[in-house]
N, C-alpha and C. Protein backbone atom coordinates (compact mmCIF):
# COMPACT_ATOMS: atom_id res chain seq x y z
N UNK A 1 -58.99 23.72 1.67
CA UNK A 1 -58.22 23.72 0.44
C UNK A 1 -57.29 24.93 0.42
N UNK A 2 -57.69 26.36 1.31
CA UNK A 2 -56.77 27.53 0.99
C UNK A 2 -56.10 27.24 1.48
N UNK A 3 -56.08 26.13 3.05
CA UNK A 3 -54.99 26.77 4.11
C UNK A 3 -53.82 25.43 3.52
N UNK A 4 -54.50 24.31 2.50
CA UNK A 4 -53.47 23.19 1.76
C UNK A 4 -52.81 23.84 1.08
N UNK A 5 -53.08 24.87 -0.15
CA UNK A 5 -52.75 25.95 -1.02
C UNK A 5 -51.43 27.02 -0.08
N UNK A 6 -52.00 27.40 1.01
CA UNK A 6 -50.61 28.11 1.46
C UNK A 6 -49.69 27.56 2.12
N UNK A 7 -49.48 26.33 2.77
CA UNK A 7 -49.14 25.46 2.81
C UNK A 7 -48.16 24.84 2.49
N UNK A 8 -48.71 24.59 0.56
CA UNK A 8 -47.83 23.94 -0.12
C UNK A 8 -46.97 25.51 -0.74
N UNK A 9 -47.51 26.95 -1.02
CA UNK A 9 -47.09 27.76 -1.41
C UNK A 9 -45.66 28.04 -0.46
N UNK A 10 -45.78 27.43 0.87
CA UNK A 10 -44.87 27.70 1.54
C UNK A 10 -43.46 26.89 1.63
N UNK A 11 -43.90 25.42 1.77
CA UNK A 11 -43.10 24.78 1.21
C UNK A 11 -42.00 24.85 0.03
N UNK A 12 -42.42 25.45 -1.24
CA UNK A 12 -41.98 25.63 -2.20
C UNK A 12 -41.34 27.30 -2.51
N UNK A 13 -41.91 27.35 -1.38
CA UNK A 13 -41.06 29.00 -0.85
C UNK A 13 -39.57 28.28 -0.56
N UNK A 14 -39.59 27.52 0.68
CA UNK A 14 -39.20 27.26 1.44
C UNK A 14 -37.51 26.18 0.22
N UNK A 15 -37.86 25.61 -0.15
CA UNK A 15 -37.47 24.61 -0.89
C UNK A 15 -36.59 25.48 -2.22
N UNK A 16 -37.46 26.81 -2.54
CA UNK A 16 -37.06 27.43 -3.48
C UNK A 16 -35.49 28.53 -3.21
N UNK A 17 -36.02 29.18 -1.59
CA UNK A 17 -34.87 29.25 -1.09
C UNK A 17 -33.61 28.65 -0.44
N UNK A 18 -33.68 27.45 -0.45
CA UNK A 18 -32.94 26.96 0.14
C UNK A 18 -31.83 26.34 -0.87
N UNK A 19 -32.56 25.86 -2.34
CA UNK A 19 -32.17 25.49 -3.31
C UNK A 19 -31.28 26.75 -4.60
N UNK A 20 -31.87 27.58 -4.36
CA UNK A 20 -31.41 29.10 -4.82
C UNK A 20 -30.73 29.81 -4.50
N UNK A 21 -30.72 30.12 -2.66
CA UNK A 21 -30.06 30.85 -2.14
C UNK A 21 -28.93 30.22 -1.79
N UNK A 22 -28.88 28.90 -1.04
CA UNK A 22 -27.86 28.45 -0.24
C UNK A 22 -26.57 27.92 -1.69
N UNK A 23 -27.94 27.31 -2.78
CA UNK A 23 -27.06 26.55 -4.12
C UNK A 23 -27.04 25.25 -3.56
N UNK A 24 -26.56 23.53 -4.13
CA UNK A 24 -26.43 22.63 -3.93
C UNK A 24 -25.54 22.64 -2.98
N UNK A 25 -25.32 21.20 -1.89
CA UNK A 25 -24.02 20.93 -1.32
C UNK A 25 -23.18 20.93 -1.50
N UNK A 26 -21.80 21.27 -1.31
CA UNK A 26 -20.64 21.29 -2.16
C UNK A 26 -20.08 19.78 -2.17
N UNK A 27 -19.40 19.35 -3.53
CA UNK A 27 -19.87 18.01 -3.86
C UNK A 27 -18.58 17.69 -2.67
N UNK A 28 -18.58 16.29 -2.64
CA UNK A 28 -17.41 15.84 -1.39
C UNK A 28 -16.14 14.86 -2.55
N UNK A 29 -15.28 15.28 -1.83
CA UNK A 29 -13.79 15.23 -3.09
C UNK A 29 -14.22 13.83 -3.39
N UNK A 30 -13.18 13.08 -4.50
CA UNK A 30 -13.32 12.06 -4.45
C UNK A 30 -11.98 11.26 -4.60
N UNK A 31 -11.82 10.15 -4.68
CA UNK A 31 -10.21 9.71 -4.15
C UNK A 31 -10.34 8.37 -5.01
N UNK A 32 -9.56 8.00 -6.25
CA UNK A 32 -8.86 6.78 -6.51
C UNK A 32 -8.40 6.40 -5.95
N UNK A 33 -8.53 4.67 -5.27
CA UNK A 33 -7.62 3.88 -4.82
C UNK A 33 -8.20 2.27 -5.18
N UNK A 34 -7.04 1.95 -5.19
CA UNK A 34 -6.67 0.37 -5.64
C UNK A 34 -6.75 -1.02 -4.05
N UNK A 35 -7.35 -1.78 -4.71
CA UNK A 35 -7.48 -2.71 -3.25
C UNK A 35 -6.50 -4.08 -3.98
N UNK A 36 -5.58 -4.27 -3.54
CA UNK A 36 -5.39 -5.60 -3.89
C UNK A 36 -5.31 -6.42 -3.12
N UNK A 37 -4.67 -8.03 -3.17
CA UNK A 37 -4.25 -8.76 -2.36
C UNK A 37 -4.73 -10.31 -2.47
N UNK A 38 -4.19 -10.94 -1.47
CA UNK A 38 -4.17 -12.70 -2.40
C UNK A 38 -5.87 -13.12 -2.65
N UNK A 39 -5.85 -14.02 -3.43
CA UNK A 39 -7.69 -14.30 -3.56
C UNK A 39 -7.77 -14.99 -1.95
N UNK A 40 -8.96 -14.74 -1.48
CA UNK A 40 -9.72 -15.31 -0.39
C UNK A 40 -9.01 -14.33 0.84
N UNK A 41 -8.51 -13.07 0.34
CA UNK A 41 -8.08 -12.37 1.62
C UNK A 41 -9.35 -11.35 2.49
N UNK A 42 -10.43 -11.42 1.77
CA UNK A 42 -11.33 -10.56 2.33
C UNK A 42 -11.68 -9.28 1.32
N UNK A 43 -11.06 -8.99 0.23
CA UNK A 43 -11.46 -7.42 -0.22
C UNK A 43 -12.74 -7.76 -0.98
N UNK A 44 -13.63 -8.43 -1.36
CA UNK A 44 -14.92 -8.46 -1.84
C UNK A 44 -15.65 -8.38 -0.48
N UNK A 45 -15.39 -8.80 0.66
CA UNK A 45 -16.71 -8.88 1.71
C UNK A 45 -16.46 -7.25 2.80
N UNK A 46 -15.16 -7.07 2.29
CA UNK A 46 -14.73 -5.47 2.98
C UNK A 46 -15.50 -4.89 2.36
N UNK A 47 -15.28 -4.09 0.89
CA UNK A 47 -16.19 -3.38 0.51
C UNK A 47 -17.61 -3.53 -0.05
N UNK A 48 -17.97 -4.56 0.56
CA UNK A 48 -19.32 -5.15 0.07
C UNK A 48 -19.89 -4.32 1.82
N UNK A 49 -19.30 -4.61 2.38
CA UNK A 49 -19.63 -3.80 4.38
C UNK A 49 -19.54 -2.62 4.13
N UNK A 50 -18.74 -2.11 3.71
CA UNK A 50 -18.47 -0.73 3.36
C UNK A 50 -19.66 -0.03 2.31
N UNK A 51 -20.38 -0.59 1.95
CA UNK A 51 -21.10 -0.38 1.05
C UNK A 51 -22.73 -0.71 1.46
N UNK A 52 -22.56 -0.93 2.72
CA UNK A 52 -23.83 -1.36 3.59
C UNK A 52 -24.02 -2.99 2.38
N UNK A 53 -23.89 -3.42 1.48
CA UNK A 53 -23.84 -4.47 0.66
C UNK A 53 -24.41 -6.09 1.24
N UNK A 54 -25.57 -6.93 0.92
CA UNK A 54 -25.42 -8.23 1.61
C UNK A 54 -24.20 -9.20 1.38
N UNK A 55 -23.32 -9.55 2.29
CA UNK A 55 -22.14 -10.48 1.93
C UNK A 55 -22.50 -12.24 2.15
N UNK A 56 -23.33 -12.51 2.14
CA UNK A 56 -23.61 -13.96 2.24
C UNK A 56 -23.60 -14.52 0.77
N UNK A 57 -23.55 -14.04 -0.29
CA UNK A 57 -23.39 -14.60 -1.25
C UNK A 57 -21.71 -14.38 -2.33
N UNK A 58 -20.47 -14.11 -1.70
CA UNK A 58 -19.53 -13.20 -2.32
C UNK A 58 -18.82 -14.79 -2.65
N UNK A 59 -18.41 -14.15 -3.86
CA UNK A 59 -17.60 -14.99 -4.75
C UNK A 59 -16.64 -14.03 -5.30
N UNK A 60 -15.09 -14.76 -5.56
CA UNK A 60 -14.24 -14.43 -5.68
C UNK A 60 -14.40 -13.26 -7.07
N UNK A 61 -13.54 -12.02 -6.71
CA UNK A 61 -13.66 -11.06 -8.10
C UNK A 61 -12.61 -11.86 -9.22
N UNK A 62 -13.19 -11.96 -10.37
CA UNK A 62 -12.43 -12.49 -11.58
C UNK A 62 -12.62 -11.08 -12.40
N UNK A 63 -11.30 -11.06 -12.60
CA UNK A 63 -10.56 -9.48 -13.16
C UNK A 63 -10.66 -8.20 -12.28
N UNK A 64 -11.62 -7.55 -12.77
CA UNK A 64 -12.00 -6.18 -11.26
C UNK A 64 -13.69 -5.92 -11.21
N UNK A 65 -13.46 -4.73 -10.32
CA UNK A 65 -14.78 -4.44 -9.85
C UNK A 65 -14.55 -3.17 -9.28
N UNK A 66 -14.87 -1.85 -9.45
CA UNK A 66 -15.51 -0.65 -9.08
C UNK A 66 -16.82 -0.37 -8.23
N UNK A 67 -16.41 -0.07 -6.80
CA UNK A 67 -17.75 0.55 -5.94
C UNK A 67 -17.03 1.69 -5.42
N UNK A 68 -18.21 2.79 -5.43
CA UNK A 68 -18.20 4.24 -4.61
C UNK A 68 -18.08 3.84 -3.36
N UNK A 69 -17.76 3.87 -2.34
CA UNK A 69 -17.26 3.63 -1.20
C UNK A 69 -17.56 5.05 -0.53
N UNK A 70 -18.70 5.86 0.20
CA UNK A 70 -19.15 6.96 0.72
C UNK A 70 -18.92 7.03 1.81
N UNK A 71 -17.96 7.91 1.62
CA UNK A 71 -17.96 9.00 3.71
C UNK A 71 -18.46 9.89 4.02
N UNK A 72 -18.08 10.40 5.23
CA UNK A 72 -19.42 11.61 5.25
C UNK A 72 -18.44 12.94 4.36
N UNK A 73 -17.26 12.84 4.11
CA UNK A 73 -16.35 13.84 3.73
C UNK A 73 -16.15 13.62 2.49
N UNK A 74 -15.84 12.37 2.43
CA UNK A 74 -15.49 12.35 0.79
C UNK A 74 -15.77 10.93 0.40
N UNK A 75 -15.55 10.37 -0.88
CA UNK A 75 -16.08 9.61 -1.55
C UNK A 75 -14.78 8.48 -1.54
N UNK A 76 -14.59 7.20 -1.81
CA UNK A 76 -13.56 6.45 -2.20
C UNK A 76 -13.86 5.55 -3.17
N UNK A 77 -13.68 5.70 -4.60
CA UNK A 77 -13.97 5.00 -5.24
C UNK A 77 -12.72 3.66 -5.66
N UNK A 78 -13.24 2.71 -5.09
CA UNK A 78 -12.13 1.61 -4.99
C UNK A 78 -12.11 0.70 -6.29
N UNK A 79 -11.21 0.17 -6.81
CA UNK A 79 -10.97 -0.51 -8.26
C UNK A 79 -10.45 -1.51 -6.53
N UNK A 80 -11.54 -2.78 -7.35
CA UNK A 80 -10.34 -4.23 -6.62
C UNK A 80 -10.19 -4.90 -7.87
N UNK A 81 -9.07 -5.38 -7.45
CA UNK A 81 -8.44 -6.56 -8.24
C UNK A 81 -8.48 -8.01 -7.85
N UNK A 82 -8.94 -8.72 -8.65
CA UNK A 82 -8.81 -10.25 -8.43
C UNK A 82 -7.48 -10.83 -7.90
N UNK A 83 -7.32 -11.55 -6.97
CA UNK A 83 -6.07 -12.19 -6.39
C UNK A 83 -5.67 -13.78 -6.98
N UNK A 84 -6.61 -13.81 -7.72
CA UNK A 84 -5.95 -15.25 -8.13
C UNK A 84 -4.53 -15.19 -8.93
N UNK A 85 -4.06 -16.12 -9.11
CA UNK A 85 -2.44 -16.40 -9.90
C UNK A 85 -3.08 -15.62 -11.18
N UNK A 86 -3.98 -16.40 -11.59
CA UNK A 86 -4.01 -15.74 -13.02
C UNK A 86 -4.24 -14.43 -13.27
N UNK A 87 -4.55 -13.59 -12.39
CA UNK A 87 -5.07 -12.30 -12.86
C UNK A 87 -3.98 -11.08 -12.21
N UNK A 88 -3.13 -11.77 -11.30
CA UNK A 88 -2.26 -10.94 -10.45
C UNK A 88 -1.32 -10.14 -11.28
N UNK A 89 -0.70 -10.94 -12.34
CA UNK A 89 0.05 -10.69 -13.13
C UNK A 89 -0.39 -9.50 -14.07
N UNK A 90 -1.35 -9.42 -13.93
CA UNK A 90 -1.78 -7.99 -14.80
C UNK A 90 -2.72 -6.97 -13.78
N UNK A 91 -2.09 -6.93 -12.32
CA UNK A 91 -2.44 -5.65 -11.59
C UNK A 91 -1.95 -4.31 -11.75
N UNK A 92 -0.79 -4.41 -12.26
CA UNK A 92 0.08 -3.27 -12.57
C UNK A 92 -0.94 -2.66 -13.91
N UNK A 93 -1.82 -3.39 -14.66
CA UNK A 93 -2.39 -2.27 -15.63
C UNK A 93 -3.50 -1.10 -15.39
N UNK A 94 -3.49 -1.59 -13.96
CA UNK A 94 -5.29 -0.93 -13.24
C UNK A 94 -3.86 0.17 -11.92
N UNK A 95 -3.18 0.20 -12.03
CA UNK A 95 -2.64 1.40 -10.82
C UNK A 95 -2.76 2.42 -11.86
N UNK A 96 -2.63 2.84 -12.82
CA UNK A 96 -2.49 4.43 -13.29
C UNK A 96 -4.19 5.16 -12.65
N UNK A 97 -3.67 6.43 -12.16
CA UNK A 97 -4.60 7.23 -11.60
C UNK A 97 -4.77 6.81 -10.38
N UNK A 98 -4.09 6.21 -9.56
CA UNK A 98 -4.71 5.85 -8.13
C UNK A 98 -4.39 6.84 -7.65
N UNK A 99 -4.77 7.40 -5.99
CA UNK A 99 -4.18 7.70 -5.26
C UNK A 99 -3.97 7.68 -3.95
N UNK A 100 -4.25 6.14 -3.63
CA UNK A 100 -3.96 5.16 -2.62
C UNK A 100 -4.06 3.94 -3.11
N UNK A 101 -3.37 3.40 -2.29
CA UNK A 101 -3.27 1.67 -2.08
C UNK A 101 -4.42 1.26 -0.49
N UNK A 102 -5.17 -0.18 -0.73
CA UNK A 102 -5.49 -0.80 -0.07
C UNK A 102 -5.02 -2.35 0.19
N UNK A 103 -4.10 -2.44 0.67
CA UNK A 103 -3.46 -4.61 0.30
C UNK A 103 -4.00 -4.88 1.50
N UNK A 104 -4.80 -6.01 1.54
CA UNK A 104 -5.54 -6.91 2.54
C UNK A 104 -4.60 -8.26 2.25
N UNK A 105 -4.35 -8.42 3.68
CA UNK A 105 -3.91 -10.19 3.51
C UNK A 105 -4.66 -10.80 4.72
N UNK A 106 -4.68 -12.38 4.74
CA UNK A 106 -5.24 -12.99 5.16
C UNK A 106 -4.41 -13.29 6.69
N UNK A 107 -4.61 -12.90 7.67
CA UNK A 107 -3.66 -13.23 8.93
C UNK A 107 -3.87 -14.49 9.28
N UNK A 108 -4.84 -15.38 8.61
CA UNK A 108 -4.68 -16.18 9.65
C UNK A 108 -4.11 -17.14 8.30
N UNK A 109 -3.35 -17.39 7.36
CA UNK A 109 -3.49 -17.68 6.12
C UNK A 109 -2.11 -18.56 6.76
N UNK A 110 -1.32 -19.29 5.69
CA UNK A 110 -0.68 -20.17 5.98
C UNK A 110 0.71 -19.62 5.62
N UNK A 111 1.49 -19.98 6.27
CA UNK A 111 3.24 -19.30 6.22
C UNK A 111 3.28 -19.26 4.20
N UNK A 112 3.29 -20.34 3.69
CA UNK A 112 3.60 -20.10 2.44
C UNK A 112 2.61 -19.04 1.68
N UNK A 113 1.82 -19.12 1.76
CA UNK A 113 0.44 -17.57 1.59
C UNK A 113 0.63 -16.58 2.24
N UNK A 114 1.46 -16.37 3.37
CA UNK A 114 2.02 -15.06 3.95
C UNK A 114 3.20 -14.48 3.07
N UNK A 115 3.96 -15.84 2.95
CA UNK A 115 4.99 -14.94 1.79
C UNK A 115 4.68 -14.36 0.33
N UNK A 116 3.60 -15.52 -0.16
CA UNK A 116 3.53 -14.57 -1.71
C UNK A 116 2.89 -13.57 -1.33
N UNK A 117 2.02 -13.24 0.05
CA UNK A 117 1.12 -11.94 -0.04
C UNK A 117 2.56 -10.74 0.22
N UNK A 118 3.77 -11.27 0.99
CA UNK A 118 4.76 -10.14 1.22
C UNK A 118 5.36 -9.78 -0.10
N UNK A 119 5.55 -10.91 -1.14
CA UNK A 119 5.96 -10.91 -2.18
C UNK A 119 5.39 -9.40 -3.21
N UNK A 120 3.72 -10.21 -2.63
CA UNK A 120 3.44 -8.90 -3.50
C UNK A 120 3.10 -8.17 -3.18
N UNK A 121 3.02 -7.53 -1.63
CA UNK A 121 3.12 -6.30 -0.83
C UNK A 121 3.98 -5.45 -1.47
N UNK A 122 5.45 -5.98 -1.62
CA UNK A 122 6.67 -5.73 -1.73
C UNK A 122 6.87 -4.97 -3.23
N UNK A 123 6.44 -5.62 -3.96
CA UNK A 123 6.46 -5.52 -5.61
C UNK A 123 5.54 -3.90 -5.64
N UNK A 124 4.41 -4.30 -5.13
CA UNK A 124 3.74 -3.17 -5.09
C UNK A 124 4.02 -1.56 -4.29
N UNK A 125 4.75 -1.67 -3.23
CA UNK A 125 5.77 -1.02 -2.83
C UNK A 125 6.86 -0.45 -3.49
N UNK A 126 7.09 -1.39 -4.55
CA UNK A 126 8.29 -0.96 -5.12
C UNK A 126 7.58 -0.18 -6.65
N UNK A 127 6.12 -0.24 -7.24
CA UNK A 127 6.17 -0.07 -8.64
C UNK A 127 6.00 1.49 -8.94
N UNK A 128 6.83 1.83 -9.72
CA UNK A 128 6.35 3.25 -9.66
C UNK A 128 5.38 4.06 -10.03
N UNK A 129 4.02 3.32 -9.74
CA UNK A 129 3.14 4.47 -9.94
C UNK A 129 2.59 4.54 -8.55
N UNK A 130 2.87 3.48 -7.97
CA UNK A 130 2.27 3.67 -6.35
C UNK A 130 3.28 3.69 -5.28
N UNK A 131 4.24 4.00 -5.47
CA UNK A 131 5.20 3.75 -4.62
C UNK A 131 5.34 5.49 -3.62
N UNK A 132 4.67 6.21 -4.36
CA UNK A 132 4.82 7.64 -3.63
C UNK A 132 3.21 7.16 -2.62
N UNK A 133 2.90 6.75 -2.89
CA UNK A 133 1.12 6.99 -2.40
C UNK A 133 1.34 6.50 -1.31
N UNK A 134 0.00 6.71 -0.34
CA UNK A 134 0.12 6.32 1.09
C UNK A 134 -0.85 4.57 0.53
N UNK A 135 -0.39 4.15 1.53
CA UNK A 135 -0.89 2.61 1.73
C UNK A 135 -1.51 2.21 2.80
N UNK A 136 -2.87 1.33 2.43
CA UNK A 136 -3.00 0.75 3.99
C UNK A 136 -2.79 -0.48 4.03
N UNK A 137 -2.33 -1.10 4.99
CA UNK A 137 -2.37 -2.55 4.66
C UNK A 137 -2.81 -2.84 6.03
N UNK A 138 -3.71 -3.82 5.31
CA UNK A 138 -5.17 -4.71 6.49
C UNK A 138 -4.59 -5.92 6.78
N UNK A 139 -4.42 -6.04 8.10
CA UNK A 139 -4.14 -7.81 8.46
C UNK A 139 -5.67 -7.97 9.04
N UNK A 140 -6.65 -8.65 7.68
CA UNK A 140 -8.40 -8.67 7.87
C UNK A 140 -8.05 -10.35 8.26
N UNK A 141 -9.30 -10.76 8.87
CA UNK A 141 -9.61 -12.17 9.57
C UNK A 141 -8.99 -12.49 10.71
N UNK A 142 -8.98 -10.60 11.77
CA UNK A 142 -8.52 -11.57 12.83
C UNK A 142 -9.35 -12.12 13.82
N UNK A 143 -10.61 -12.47 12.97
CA UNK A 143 -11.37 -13.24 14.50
C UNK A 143 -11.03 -14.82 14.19
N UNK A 144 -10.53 -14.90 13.39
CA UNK A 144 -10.32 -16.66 12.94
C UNK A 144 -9.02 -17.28 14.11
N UNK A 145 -9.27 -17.99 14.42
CA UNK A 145 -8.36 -18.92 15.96
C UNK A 145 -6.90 -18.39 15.58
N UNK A 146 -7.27 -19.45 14.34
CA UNK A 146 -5.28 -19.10 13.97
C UNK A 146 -4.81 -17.69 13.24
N UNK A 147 -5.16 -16.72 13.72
CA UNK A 147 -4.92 -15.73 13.08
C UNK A 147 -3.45 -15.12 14.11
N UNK A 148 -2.69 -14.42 13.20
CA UNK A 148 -1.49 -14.09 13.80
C UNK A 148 -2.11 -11.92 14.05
N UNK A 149 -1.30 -11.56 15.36
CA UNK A 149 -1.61 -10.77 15.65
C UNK A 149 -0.89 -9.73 14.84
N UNK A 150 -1.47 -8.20 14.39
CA UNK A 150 -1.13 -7.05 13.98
C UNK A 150 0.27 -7.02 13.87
N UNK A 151 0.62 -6.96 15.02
CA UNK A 151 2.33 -7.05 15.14
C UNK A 151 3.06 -7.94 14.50
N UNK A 152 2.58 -9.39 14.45
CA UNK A 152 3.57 -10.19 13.96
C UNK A 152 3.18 -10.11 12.54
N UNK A 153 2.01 -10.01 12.00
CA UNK A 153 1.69 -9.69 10.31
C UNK A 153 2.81 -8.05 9.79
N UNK A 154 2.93 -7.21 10.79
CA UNK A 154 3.54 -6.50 10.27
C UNK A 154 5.08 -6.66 10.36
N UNK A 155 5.70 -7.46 11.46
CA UNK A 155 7.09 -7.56 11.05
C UNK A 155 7.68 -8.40 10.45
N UNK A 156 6.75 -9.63 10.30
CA UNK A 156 6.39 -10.41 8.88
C UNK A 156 6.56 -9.58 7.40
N UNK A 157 5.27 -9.06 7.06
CA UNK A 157 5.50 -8.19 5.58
C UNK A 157 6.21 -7.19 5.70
N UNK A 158 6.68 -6.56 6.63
CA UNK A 158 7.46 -5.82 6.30
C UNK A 158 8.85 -6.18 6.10
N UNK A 159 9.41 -7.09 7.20
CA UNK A 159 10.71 -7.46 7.30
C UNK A 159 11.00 -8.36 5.76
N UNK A 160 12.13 -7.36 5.01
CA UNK A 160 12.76 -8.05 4.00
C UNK A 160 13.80 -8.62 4.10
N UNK A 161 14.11 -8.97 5.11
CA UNK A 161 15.65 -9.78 6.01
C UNK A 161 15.15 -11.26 5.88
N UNK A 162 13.65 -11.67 5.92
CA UNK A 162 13.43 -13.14 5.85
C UNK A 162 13.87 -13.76 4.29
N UNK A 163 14.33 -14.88 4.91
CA UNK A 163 14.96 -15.78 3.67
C UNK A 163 13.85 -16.48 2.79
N UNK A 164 13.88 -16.12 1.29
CA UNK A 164 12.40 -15.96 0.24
C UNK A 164 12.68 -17.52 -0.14
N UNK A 165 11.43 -18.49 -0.72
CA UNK A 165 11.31 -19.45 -0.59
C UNK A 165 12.54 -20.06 -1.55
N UNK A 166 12.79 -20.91 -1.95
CA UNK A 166 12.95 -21.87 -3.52
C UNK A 166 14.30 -21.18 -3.76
């Protein structure tokens, strides 16, 4: 029982300095950013991975959704937005405070679904609360057959020289 007693006296030595002397970890920054992009492009099963999360059950986000997103450096707390028609139209109320963009589109998605996703690549590019911020944009699903490669998704959304539908 004495030598459990010094033991645990030591432990709590031990625990006491480390907690006292050293102080807590210093917390790791943390970073607003926004995920958007068309519904069925992948941003619920991204940060559901990102989140160690099970994805066998993901259904489309209707309005938004907030997860901590943990690195070993810093934190990313991501706001996604729902991609359906109906909810797109009110993404612009969820950018104040970001300070990144995430747009996922679907590469392997169909020419007319490539353009509204450039459409609203583009828009979002242009709005001014995110238009200074850095951006990533994901061409996610490329293990699917018909998926178009990195390169051609990017000179696709990027190129504003293509002739817009209607």
């Amino acid at each position: 029982v004495n030598g459990l007693s010094s033991i645990t006296g030591f432990l709590y030595l031990c625990c006491f300095r480390t907690l006292c002397c050293k102080g807590p970890p210093p917390p790791r920054p943390e970073y607003d950013v926004v995920c958007i992009g068309l519904m069925g492009s992948g941003k619920t099963s991204l940060l559901s991975r990102l989140c160690s999360e099970a994805t066998d059950n993901i259904v489309p986000t209707t309005g938004f959704s907030i997860k901590a997103v943990p690195f070993q450096n810093a934190i990313l707390n991501v706001k996604e937005l729902g991609g359906a028609d109906s909810i797109k139209k009110y993404w612009s109320r969820y950018y104040q405070g970001s300070q990144g963009v995430v747009f996922i589109l679907d590469s392997a998605s169909s020419e007319e679904d490539l353009e509204v996703a450039r459409t609203e690549l583009h828009s979002a590019l242009q709005h001014p609360q995110l238009c200074t911020l850095p951006f990533l944009i994901l061409a996610n699903h490329q293990d699917k057959p018909a998926a178009r490669s990195v390169q051609e998704v990017t000179q696709y959304s990027l190129n504003t020289s293509l002739p817009h539908p209607g």
